[in-house]
C-alpha atoms as a PDB file:
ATOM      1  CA  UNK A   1     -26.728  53.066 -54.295  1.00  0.00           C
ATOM      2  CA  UNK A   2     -24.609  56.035 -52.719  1.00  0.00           C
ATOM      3  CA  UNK A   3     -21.763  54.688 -51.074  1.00  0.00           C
ATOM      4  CA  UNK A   4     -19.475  56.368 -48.514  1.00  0.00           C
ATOM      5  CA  UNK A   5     -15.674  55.184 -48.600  1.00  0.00           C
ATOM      6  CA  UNK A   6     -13.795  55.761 -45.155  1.00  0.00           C
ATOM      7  CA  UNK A   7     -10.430  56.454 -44.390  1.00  0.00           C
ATOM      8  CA  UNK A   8      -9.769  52.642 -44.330  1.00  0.00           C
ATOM      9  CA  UNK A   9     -11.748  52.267 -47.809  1.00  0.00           C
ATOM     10  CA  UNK A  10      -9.373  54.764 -49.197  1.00  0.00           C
ATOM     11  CA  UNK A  11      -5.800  53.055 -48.081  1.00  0.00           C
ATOM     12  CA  UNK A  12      -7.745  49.677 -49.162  1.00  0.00           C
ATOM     13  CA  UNK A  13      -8.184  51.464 -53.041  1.00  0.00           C
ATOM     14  CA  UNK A  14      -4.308  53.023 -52.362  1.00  0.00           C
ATOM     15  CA  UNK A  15      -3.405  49.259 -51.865  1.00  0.00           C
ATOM     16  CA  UNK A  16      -5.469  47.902 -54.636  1.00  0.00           C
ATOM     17  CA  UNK A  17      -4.057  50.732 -57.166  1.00  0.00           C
ATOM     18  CA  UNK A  18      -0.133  49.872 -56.170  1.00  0.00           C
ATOM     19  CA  UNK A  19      -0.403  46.513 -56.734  1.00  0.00           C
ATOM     20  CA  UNK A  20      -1.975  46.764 -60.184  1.00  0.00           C
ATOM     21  CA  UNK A  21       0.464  49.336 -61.062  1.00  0.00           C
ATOM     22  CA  UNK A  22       3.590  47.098 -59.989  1.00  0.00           C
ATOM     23  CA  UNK A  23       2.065  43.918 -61.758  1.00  0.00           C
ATOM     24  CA  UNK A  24       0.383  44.809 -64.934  1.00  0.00           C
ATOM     25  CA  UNK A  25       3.769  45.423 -66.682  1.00  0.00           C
ATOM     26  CA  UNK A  26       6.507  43.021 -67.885  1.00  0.00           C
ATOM     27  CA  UNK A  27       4.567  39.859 -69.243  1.00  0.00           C
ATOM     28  CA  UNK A  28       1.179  41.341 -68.615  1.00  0.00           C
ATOM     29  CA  UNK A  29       1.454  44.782 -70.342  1.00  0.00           C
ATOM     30  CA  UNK A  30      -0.101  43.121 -73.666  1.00  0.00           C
ATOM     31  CA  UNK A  31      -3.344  42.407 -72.402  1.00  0.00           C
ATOM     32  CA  UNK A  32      -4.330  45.779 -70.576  1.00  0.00           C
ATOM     33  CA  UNK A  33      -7.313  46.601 -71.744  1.00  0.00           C
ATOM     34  CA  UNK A  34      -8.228  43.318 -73.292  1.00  0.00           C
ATOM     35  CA  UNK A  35     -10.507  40.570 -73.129  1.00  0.00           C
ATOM     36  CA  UNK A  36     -13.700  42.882 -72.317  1.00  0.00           C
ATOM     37  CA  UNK A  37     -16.953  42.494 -74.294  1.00  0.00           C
ATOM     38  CA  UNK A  38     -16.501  42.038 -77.827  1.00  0.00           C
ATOM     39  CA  UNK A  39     -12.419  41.342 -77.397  1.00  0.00           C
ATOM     40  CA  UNK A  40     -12.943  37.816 -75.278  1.00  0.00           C
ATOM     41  CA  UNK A  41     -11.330  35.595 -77.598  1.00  0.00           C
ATOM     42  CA  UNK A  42      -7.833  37.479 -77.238  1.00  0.00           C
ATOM     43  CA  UNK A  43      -4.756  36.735 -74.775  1.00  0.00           C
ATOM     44  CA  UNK A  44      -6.968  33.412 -73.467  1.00  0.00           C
ATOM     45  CA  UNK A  45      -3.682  31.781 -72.112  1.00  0.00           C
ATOM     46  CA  UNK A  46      -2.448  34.984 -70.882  1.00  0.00           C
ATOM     47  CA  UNK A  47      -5.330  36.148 -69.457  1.00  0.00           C
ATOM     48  CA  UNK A  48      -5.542  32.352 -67.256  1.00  0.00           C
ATOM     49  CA  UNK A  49      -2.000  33.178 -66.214  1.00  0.00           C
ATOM     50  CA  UNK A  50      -3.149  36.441 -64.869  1.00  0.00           C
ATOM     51  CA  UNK A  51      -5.667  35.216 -63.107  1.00  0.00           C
ATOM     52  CA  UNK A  52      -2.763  32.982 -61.160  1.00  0.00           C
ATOM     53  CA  UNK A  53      -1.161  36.338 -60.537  1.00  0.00           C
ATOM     54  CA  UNK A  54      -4.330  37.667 -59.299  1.00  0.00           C
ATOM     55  CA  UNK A  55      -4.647  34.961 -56.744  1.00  0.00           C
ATOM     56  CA  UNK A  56      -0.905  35.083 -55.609  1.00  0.00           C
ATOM     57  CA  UNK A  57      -1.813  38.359 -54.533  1.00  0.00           C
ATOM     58  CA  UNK A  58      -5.016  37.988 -53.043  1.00  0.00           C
ATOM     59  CA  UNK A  59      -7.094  39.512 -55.139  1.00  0.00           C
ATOM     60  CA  UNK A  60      -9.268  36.905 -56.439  1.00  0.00           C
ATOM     61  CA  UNK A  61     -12.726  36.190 -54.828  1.00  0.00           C
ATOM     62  CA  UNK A  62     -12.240  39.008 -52.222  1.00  0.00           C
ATOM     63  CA  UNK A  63     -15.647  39.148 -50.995  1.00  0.00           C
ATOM     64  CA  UNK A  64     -15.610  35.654 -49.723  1.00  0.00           C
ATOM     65  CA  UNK A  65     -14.856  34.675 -46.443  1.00  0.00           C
ATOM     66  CA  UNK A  66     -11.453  34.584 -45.553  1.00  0.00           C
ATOM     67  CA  UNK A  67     -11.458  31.054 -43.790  1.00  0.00           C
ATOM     68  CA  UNK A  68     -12.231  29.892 -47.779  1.00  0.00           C
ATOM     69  CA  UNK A  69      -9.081  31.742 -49.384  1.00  0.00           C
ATOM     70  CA  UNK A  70     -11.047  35.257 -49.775  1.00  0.00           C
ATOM     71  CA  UNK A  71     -10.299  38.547 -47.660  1.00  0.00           C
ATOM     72  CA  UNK A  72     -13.823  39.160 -46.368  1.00  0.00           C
ATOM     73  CA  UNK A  73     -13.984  42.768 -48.411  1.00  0.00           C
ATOM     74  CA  UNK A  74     -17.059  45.021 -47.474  1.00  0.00           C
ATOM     75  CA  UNK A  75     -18.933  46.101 -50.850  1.00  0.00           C
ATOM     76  CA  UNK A  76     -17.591  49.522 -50.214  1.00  0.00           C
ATOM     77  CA  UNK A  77     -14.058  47.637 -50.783  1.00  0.00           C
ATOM     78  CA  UNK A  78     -15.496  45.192 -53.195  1.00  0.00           C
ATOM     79  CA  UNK A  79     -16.563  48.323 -55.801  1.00  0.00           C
ATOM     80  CA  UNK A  80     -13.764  49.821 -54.937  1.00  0.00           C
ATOM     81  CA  UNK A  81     -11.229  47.188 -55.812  1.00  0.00           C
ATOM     82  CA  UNK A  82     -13.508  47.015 -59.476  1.00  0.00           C
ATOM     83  CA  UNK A  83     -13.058  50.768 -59.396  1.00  0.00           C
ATOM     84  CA  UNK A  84      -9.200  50.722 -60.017  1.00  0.00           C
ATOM     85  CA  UNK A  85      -9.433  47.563 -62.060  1.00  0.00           C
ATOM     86  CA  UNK A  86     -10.931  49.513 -64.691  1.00  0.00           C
ATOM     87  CA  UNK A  87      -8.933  52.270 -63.880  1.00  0.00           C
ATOM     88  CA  UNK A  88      -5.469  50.674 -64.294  1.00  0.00           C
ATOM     89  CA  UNK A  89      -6.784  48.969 -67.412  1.00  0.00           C
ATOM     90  CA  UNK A  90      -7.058  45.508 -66.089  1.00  0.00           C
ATOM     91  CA  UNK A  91      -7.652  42.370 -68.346  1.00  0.00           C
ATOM     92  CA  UNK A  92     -10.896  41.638 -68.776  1.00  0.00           C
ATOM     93  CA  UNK A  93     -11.505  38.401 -65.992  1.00  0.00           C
ATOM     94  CA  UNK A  94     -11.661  34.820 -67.269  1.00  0.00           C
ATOM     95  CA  UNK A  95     -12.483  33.044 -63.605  1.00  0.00           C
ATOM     96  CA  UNK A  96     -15.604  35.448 -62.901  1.00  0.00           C
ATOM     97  CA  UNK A  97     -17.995  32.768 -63.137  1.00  0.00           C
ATOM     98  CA  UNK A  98     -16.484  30.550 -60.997  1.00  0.00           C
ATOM     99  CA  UNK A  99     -15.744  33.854 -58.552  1.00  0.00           C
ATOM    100  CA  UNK A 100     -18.752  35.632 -58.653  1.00  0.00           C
ATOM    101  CA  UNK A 101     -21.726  32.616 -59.159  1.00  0.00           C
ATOM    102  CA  UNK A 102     -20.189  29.327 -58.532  1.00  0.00           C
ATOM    103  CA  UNK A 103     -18.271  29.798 -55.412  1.00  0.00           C
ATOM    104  CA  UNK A 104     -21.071  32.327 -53.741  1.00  0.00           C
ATOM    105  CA  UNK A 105     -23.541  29.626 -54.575  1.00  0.00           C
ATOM    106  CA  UNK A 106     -21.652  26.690 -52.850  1.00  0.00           C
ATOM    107  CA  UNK A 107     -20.394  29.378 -49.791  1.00  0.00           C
ATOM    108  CA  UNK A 108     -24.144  29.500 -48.959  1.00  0.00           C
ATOM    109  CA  UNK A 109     -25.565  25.512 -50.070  1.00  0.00           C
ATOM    110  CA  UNK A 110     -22.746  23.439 -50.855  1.00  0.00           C
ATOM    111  CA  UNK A 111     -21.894  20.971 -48.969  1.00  0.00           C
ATOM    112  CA  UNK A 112     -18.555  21.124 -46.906  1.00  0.00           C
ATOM    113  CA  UNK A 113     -17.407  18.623 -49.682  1.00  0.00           C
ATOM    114  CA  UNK A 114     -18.522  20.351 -52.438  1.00  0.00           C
ATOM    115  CA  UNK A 115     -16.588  23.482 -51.156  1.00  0.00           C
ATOM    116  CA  UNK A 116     -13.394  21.592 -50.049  1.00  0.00           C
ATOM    117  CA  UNK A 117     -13.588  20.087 -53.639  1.00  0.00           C
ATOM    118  CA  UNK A 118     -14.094  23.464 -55.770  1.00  0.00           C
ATOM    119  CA  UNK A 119     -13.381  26.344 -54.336  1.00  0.00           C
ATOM    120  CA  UNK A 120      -9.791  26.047 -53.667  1.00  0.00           C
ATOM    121  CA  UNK A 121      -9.311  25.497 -57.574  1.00  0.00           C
ATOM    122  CA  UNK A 122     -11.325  28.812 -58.140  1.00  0.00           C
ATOM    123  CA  UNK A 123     -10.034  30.299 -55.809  1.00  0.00           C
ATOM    124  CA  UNK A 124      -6.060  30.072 -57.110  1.00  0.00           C
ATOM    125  CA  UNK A 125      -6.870  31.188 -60.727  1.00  0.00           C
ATOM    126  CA  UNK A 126      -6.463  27.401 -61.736  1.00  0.00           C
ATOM    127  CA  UNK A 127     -10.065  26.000 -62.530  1.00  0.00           C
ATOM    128  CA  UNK A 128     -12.455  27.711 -65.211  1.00  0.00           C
ATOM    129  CA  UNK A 129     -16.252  27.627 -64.924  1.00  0.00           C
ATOM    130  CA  UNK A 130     -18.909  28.459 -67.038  1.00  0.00           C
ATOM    131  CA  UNK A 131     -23.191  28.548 -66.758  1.00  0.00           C
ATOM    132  CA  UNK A 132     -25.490  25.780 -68.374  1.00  0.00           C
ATOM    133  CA  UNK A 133     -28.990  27.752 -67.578  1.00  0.00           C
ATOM    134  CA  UNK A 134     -30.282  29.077 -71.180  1.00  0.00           C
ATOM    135  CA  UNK A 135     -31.624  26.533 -73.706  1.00  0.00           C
ATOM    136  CA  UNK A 136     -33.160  26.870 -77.395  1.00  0.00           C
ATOM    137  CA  UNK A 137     -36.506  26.254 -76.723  1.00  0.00           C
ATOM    138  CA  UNK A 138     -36.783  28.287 -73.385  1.00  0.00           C
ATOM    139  CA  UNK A 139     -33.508  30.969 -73.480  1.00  0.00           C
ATOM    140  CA  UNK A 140     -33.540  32.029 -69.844  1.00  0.00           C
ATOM    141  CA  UNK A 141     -37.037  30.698 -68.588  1.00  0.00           C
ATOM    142  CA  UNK A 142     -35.622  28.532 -66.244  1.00  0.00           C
ATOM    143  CA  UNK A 143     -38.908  27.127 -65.410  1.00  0.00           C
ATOM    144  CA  UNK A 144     -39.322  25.594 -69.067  1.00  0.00           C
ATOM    145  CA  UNK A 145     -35.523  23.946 -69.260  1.00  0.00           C
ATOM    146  CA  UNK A 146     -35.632  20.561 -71.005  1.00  0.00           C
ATOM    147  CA  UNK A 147     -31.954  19.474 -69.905  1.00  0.00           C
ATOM    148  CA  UNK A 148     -32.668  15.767 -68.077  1.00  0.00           C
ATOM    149  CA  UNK A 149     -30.653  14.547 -65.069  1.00  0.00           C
ATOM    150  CA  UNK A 150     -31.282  10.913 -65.042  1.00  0.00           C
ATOM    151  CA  UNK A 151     -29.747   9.048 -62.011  1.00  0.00           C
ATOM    152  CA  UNK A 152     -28.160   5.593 -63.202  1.00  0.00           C
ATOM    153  CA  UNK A 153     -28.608   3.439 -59.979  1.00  0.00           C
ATOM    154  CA  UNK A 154     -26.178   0.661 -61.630  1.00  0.00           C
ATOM    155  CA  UNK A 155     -23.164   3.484 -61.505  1.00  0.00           C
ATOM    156  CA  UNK A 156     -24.864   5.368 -59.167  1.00  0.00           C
ATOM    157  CA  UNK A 157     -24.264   8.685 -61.155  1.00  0.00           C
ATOM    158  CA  UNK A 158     -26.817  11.473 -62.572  1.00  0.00           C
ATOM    159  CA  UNK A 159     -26.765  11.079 -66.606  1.00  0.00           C
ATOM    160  CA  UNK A 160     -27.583  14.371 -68.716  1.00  0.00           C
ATOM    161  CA  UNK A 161     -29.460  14.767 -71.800  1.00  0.00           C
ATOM    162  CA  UNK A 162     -30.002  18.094 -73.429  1.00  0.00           C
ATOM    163  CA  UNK A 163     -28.711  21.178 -74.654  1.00  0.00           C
ATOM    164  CA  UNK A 164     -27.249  24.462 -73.346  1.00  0.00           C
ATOM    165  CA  UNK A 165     -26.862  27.327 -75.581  1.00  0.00           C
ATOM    166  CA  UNK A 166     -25.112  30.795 -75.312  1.00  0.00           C
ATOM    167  CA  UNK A 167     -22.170  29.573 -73.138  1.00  0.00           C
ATOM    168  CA  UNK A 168     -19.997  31.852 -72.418  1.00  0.00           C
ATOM    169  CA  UNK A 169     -15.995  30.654 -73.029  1.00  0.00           C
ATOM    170  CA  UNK A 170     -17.350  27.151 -72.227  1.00  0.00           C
ATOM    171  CA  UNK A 171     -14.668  25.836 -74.669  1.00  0.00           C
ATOM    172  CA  UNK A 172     -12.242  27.507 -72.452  1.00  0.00           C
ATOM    173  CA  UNK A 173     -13.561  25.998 -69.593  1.00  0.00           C
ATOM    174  CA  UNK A 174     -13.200  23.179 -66.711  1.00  0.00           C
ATOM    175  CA  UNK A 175     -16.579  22.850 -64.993  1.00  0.00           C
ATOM    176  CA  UNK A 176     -20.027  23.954 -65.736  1.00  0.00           C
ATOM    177  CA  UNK A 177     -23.189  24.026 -63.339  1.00  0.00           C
ATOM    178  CA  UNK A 178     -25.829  22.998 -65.244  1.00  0.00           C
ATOM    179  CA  UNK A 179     -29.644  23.088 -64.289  1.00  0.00           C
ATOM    180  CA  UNK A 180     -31.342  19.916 -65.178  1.00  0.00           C
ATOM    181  CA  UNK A 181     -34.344  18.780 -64.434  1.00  0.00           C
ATOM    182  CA  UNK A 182     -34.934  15.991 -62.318  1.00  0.00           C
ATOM    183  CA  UNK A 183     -38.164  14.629 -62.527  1.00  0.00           C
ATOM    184  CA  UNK A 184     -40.186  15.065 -66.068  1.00  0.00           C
ATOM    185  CA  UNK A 185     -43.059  14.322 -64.250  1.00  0.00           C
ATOM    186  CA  UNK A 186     -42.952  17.780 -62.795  1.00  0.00           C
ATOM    187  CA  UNK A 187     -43.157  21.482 -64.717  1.00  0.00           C
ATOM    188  CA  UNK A 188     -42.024  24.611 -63.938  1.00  0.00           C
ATOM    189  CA  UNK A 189     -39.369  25.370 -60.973  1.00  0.00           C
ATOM    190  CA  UNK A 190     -40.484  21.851 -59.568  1.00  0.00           C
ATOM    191  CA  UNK A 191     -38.358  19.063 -60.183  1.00  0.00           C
ATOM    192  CA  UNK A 192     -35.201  21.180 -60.654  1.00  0.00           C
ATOM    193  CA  UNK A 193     -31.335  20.413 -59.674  1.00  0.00           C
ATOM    194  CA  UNK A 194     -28.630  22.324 -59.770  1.00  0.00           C
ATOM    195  CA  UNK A 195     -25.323  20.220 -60.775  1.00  0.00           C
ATOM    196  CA  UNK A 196     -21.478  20.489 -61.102  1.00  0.00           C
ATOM    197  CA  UNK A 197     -20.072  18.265 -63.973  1.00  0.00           C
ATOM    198  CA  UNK A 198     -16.320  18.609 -65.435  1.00  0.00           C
ATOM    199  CA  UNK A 199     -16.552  19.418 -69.176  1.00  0.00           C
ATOM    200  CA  UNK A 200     -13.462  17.286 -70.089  1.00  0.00           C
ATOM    201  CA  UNK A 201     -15.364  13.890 -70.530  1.00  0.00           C
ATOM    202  CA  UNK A 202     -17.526  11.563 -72.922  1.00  0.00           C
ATOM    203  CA  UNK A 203     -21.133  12.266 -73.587  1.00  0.00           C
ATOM    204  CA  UNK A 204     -19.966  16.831 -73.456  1.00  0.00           C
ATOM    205  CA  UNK A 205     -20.162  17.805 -76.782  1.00  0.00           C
ATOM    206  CA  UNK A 206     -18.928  21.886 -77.179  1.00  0.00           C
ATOM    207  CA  UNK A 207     -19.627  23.644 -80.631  1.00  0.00           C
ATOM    208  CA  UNK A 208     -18.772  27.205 -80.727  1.00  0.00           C
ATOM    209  CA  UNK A 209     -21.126  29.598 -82.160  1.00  0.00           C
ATOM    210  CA  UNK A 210     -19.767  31.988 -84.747  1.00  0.00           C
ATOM    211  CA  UNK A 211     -20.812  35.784 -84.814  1.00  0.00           C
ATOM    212  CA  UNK A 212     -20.459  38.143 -87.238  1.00  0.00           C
ATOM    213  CA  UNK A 213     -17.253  39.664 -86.363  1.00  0.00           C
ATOM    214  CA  UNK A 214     -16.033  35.510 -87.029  1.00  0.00           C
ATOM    215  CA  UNK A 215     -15.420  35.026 -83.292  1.00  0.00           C
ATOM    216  CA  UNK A 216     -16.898  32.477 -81.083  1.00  0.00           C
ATOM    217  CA  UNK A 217     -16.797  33.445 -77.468  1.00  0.00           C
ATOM    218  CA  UNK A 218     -20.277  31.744 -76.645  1.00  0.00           C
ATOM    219  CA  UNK A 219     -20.943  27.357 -77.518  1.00  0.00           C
ATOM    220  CA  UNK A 220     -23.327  25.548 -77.929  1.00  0.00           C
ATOM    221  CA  UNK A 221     -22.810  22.518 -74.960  1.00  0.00           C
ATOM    222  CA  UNK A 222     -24.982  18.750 -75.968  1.00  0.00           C
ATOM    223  CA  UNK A 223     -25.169  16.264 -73.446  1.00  0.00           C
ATOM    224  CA  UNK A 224     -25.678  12.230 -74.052  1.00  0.00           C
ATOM    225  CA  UNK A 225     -25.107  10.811 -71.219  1.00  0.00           C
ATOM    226  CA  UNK A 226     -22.207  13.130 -69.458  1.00  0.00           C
ATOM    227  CA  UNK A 227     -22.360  12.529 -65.758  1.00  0.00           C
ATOM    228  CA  UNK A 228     -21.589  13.780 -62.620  1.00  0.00           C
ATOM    229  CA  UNK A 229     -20.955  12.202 -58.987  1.00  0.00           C
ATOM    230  CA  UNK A 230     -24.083  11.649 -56.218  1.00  0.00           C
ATOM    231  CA  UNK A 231     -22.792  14.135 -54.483  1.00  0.00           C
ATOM    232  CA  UNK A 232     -22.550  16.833 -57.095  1.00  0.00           C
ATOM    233  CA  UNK A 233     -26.195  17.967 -57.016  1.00  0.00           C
ATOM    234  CA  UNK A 234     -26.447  20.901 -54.593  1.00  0.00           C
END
């Protein structure tokens, strides 16, 4: 894609570059340059509290619309603003998840609960997500997940059973959206549902997986009977 950046696109990336300059010192001058592939298991806290400082300044989730918290940045502004990230050595991002695949997917078919509930937590740097898609048996064939959402009508809840492999930071997460599936009597993409469930509770079992350099920045993530809200199926 060849993109053409106007006059307004350039004092946008002149903005973008001053502010990075003026905060990625003091505190945060450890962790430039850190945290990208291969280096995700350094500066965890630190990099959390950037993403705070990130939000105080508006730069977090800048493509979204502005009436949910974001500054409703064109893609010319959106590469841009990743553009001087890299440039000025910026940390690699702990709330992309959440930023770039949570919060697009409820901005387009969440319900107006579901976004008054989440977003604003992504939003401020404050609430971690990761994905439950890929499983052992079916890595990311989506259509051949195993993962059950069971709905318990005496709690009236959704109950999981299953595994989710090759989670990325889940143990440093809050939330995951898994993908369960709904009805067994159904194969394939039918009988699918897309769920938000909060990691911190019984029946979420996270086991890091070590690789060979002895870090762990992807899990394993069981479920027996974790559960999640009516109202937290998409």
């Amino acid at each position: 894609m060849q993109l053409d950046f106007n006059a307004a696109d350039e004092q946008f990336r002149a903005e973008v570059a001053d502010w990075l300059q003026a905060n990625l010192r003091g505190e945060f001058a450890a962790i430039r340059g850190r945290g990208g592939p291969g280096d995700e298991h350094h500066f965890v806290a630190e990099r959390k509290v950037w993403e705070q400082r990130l939000a105080e300044g508006g730069w977090t989730c800048i493509g979204w619309p502005t009436a949910w918290g974001g500054r409703g940045a064109t893609i010319e502004q959106q590469v841009i603003f990743h553009e001087e990230y890299a440039r000025a050595g910026g940390p690699g991002r702990l709330g992309h998840i959440g930023e770039t695949l949570t919060g697009p997917t409820l901005l387009a078919f969440g319900s107006d609960v579901q976004k008054q509930r989440f977003l604003p937590g992504i939003r401020a740097g404050q609430e971690f997500w990761c994905q439950g898609y890929s499983e052992p048996s079916a890595g990311s064939d989506l259509s051949n997940i195993k993962t059950r959402a069971e709905w318990d009508e005496s709690a009236g809840k959704w109950r999981f059973y299953g595994q989710k492999v090759w989670t990325s930071l889940a143990h440093e997460s809050d939330f995951i959206f898994v993908l369960a599936r709904t009805n067994p009597e159904l194969s394939g993409h039918r009988g699918l549902g897309f769920f938000l469930l909060r990691l911190a509770q019984a029946g979420i079992e996270i086991r890091p997986i070590t690789q060979l350099t002895g870090t762990a920045e992807f899990n394993e993530v069981f479920f027996d009977g974790a559960c999640c809200d009516a109202e937290d199926l998409v």
